[in-house]
Protein backbone atom coordinates (compact mmCIF):
# COMPACT_ATOMS: atom_id res chain seq x y z
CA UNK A 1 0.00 0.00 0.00
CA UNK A 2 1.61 3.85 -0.63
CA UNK A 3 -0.20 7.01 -0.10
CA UNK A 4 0.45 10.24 -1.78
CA UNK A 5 1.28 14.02 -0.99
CA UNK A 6 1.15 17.05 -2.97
CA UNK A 7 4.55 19.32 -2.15
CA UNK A 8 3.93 22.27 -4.82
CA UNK A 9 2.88 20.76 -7.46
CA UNK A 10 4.66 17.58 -7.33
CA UNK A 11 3.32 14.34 -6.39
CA UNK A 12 5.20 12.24 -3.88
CA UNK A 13 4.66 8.63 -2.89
CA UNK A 14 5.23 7.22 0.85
CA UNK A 15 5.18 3.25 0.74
CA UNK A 16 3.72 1.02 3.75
CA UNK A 17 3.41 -2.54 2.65
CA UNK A 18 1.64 -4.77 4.41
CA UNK A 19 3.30 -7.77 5.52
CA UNK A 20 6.57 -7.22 4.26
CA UNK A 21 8.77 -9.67 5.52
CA UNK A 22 6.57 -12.27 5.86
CA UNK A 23 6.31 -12.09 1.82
CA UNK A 24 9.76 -12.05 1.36
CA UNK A 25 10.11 -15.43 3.15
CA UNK A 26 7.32 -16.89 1.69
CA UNK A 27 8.70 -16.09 -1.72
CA UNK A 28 11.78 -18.09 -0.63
CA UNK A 29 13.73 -15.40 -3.14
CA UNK A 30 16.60 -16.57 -5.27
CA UNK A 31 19.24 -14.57 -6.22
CA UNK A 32 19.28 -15.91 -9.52
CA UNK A 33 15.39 -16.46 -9.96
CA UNK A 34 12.49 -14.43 -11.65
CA UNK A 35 9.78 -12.93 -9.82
CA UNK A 36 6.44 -11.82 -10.60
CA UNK A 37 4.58 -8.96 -8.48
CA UNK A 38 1.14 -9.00 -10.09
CA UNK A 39 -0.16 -6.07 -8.68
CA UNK A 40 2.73 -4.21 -7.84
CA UNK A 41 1.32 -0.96 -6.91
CA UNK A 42 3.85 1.50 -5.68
CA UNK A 43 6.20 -1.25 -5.80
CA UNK A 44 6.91 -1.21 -1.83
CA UNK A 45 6.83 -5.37 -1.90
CA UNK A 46 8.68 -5.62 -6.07
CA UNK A 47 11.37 -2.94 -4.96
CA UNK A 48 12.34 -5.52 -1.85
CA UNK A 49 12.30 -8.52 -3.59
CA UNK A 50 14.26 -6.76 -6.57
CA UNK A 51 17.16 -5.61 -4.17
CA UNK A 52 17.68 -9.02 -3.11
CA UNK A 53 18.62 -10.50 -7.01
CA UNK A 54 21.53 -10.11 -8.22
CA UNK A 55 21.11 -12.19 -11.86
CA UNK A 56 17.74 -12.69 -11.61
CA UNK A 57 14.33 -10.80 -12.75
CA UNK A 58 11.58 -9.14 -11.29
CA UNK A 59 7.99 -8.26 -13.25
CA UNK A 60 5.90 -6.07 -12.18
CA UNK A 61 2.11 -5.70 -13.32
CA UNK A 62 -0.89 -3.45 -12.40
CA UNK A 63 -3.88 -2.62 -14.04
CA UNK A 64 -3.60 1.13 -12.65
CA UNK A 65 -1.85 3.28 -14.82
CA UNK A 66 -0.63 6.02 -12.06
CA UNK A 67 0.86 2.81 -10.60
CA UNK A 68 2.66 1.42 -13.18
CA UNK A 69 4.30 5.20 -14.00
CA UNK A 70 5.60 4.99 -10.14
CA UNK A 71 6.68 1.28 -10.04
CA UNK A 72 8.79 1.94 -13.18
CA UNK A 73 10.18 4.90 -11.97
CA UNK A 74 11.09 3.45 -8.74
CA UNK A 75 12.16 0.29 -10.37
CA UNK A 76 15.05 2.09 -12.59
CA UNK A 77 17.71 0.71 -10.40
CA UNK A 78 16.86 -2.82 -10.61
CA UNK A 79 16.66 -5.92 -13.87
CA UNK A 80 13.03 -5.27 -13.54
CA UNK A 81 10.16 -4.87 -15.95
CA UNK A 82 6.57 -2.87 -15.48
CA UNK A 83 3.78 -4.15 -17.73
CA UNK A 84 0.51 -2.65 -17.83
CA UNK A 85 -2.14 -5.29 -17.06
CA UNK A 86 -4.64 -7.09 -14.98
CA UNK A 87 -2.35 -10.10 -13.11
CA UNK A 88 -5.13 -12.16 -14.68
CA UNK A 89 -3.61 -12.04 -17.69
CA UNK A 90 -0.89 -13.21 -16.48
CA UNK A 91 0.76 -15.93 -19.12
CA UNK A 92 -0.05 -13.64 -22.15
CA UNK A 93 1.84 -10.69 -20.12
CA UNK A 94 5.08 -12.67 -19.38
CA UNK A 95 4.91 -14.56 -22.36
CA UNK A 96 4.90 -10.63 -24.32
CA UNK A 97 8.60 -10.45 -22.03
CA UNK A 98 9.71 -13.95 -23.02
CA UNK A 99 9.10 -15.52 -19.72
CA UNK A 100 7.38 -18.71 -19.52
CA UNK A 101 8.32 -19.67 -15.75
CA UNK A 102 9.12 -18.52 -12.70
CA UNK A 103 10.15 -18.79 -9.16
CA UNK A 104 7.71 -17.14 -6.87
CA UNK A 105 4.91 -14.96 -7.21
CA UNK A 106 3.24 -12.33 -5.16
CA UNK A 107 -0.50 -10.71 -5.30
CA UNK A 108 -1.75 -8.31 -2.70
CA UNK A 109 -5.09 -7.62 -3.24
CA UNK A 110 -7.67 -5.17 -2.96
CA UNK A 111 -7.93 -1.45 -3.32
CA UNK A 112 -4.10 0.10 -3.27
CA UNK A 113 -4.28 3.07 -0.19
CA UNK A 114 -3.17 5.57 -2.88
CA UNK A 115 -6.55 4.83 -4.86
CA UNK A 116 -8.40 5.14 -1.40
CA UNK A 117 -6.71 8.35 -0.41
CA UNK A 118 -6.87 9.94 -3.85
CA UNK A 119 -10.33 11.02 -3.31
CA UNK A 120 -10.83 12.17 -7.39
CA UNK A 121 -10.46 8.11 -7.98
CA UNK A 122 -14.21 8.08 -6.52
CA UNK A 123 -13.00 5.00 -4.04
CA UNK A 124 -13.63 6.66 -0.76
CA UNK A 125 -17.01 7.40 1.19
CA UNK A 126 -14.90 10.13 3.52
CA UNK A 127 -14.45 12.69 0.51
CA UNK A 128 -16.77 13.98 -2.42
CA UNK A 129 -15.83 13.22 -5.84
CA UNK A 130 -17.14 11.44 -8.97
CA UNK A 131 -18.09 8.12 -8.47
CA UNK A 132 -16.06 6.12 -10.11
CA UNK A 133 -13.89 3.57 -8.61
CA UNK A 134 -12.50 1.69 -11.51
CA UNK A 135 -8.89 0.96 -11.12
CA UNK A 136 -8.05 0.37 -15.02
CA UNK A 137 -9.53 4.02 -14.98
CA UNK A 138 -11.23 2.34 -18.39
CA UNK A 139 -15.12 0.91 -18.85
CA UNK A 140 -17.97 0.89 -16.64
CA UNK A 141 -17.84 3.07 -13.58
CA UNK A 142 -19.15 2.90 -10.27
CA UNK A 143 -22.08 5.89 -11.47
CA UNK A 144 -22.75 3.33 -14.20
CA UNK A 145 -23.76 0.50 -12.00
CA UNK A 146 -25.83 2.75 -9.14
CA UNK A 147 -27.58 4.90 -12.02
CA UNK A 148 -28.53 1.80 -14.74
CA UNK A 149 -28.40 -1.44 -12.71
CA UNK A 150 -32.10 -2.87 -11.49
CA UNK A 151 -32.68 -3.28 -8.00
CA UNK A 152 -32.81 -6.91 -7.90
CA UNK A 153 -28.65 -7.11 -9.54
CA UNK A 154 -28.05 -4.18 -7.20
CA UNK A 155 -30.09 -5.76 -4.30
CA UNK A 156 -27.49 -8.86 -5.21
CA UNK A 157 -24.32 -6.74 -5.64
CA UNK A 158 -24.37 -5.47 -2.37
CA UNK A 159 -25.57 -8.88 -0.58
CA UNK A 160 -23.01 -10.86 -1.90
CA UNK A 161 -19.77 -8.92 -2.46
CA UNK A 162 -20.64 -6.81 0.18
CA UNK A 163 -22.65 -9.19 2.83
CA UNK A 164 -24.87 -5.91 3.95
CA UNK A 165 -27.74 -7.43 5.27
CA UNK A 166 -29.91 -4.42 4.54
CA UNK A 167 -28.72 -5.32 0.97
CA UNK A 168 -32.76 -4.63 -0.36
CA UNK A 169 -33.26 -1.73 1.54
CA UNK A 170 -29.93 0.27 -0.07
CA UNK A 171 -30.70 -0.65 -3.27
CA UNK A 172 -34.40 0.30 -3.15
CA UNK A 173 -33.24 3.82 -2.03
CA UNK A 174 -30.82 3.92 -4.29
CA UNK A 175 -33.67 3.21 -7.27
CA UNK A 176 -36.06 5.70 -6.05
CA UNK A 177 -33.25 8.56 -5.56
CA UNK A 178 -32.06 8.05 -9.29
CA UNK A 179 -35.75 8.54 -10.74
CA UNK A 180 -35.36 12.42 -9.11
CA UNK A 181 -31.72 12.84 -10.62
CA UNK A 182 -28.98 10.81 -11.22
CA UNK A 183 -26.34 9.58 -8.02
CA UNK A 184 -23.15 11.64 -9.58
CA UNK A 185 -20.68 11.61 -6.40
CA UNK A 186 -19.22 9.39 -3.81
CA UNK A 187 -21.42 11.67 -1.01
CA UNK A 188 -24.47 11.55 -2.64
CA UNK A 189 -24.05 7.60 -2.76
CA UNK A 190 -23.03 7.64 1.25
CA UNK A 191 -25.89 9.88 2.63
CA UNK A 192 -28.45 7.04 0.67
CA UNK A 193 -26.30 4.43 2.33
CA UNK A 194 -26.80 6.09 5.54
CA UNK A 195 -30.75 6.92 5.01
CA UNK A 196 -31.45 3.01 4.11
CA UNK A 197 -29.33 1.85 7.59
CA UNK A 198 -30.95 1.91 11.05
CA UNK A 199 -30.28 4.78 13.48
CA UNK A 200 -28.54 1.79 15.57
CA UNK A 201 -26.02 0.20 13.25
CA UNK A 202 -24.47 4.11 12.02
CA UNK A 203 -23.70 4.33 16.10
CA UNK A 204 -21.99 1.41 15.85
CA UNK A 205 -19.26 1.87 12.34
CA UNK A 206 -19.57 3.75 8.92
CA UNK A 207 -22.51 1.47 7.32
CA UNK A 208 -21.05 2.74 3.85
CA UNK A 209 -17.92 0.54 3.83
CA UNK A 210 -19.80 -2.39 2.88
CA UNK A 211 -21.69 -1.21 -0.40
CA UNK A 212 -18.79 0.40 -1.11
CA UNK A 213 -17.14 -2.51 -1.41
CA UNK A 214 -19.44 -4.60 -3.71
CA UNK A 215 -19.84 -1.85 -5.46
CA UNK A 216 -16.08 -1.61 -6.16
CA UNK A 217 -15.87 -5.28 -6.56
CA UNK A 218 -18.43 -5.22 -9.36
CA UNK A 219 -16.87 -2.52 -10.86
CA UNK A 220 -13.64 -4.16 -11.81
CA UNK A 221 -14.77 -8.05 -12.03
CA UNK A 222 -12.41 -8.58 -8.92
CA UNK A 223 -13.73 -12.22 -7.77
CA UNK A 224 -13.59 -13.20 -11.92
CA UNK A 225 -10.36 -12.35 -12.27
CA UNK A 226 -8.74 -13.50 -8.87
CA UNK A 227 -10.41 -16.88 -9.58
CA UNK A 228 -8.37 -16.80 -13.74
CA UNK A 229 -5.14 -15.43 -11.69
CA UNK A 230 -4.83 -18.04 -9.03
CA UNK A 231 -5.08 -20.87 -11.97
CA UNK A 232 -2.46 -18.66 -14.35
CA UNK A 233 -0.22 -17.96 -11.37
CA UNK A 234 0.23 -21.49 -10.43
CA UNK A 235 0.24 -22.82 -13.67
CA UNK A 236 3.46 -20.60 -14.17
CA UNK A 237 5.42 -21.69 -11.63
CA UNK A 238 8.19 -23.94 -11.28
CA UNK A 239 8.30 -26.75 -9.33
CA UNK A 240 9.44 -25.78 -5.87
CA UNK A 241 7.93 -21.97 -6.91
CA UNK A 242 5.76 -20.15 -4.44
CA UNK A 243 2.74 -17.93 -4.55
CA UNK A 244 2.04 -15.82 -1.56
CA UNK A 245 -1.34 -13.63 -2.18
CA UNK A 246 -2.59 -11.12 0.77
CA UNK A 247 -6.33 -10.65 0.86
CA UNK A 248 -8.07 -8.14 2.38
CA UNK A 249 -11.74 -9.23 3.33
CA UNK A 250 -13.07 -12.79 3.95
CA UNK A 251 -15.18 -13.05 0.56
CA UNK A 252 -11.25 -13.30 -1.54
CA UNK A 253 -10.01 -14.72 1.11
CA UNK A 254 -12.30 -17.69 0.92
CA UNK A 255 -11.41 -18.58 -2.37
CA UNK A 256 -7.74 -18.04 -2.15
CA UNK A 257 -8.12 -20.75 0.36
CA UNK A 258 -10.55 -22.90 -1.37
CA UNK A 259 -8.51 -22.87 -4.84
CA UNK A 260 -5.14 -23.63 -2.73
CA UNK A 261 -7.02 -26.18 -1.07
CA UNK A 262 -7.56 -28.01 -4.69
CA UNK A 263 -4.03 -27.45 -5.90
CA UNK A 264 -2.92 -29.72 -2.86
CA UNK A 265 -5.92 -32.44 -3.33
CA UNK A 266 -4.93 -35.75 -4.10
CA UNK A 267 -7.22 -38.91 -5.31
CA UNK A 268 -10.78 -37.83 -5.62
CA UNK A 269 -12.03 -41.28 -6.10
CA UNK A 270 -15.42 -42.38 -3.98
CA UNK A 271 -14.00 -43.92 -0.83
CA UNK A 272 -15.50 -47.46 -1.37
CA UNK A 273 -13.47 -47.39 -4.24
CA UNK A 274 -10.80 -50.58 -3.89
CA UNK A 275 -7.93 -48.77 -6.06
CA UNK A 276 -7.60 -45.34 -7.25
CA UNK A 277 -8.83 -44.55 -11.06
CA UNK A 278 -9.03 -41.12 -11.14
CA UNK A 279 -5.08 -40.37 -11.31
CA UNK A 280 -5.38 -37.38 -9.57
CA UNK A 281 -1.93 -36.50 -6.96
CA UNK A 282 -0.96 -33.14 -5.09
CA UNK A 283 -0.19 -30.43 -7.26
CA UNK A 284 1.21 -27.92 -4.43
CA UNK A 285 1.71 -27.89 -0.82
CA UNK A 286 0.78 -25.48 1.69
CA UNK A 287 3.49 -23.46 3.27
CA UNK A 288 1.38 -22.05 6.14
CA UNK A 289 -1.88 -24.14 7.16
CA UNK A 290 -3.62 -21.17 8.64
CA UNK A 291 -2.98 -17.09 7.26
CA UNK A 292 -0.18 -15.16 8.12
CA UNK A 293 -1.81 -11.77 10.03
CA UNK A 294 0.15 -8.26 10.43
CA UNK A 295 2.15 -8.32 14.13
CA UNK A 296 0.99 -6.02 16.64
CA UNK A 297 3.25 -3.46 15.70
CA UNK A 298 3.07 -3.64 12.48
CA UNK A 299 -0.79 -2.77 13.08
CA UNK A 300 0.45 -0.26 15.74
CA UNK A 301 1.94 1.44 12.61
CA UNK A 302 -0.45 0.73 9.50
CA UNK A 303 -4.14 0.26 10.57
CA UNK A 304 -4.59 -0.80 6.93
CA UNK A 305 -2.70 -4.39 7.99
CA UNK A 306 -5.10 -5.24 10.33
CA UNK A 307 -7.72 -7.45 8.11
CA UNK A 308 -4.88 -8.75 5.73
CA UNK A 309 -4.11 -12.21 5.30
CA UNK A 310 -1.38 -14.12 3.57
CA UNK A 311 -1.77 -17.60 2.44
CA UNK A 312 1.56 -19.35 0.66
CA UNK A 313 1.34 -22.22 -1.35
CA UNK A 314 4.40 -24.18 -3.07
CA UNK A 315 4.41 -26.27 -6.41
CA UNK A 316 5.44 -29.43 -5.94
């Protein structure tokens, strides 16, 4: 994660990653190996694991244009490359590079603090600005889905990617406001949130962080394309690689650790069968049984760390 600053009119990037060292064990790193950082950000996590090859290569990817301008630049030093991409696409992105393999790969998921804090990104429910929320900055916004989508796929957006249980009564709002004018800015979007909550549950936390989150979700086809980039991931490493992926909330984090769960089955025969037919062996094993979570003062220092989880798998 990095945040921003303006001093004059310059932009300047401070870097906090979350769970730093705990990736660079995971990875395992190799001097002479290549690396993949599929959604490198700021490149906080690919600048550490860079500085520790000496012949080997580090690739960096991000969907996020601002992000890949910063990586590269902060890159420069390093045998590093910066490719402009969702990690999803993965193969067809290292293949464009020559690289067919690798040695460890790392995806930390989620919204990047820098899109959060730059309120004109429309990711944040604390500051007014279009809503937007697409990372790619490219195709259908965040005001696309609230202003066209019926209330039974918004009703569903915001149950499932968001698990709001007043899921219906946000999204009813929602449909009602729009037939006055249409929802144009992150505010506008909040204060509905608020009015479709119970006086009880706004007491308690900010009852916008969970639409805003499906919303978001649906916006860039998160789930879709963490399910493709789990397969491509593993598929490209070699044996002995690693991938080490850092969720955020327990919807991604459940099928990180359902999909890592399959790349270790074995036999899937029925059990009353005598001998195995099915052929099937462990593909990976898992380097850490339960997630790795931030240290208490590393969540003294980022309160970002404190719902992220890192799961590690190795190819067999």
């Amino acid at each position: 994660m990095y945040e921003f600053m303006l001093k004059g009119n310059k932009m300047e990037f401070n870097h906090t990653s979350v769970l730093l060292n705990e990736c660079l064990d995971g990875l395992s790193i190799k001097p002479d190996g290549t690396y993949i950082d599929g959604t490198c950000g700021g490149a906080g996590h690919s600048a550490e694991i860079a500085k520790r090859l000496t012949t080997g290569m580090l690739i960096g990817i991000d969907r996020d244009p601002d992000a890949v301008k910063i990586a590269a630049e902060r890159l420069k030093p390093y045998n590093a490359v910066v490719l402009q991409g969702n990690y999803s696409d993965m193969t067809e992105l290292t293949h464009s590079v020559n690289v067919t393999s690798c040695d460890g790969i790392l995806l930390d998921l989620g919204v990047s603090s820098y899109q959060l804090d730059n309120a004109e990104r429309g990711f944040s429910y604390h500051s007014d600005a279009p809503l937007d929320m697409r990372m790619s900055k490219e195709g259908l916004s965040a005001r696309d889905i609230v202003n066209t989508y019926s209330y039974e796929e918004l009703s569903r957006i915001i149950f499932e990617y968001g698990e709001e249980k007043f899921s219906r009564r946000i999204a009813d709002t929602i449909v009602k406001a729009r037939q006055i004018k249409p929802i144009e800015t992150t505010l506008e979007l909040a204060e509905i949130v608020k009015d479709s909550v119970p006086a009880k549950f706004k007491r308690e936390k900010n009852p916008c962080k969970k639409t805003f989150q499906a919303i978001r979700i649906a916006v860039n086809c998160e789930f879709e394309h963490l399910s493709k980039g789990l397969d491509d991931s593993f598929e490209l490493l070699k044996p002995g690689g690693r991938l080490c992926v850092i969720t955020f909330h327990s919807l991604e984090d459940r099928i990180v650790k359902q999909r890592f769960a399959s790349f270790c089955q074995g036999c899937i025969c029925p059990p009353d069968f005598p001998v195995c037919v099915c052929g099937q062996t462990p593909r990976g094993v898992l380097v850490n049984k339960k997630p790795i979570e931030a240290s208490a003062a590393e969540l003294e220092a980022n309160k970002r760390s404190r719902s992220a989880k890192l799961r590690i798998i190795q190819k067999l």
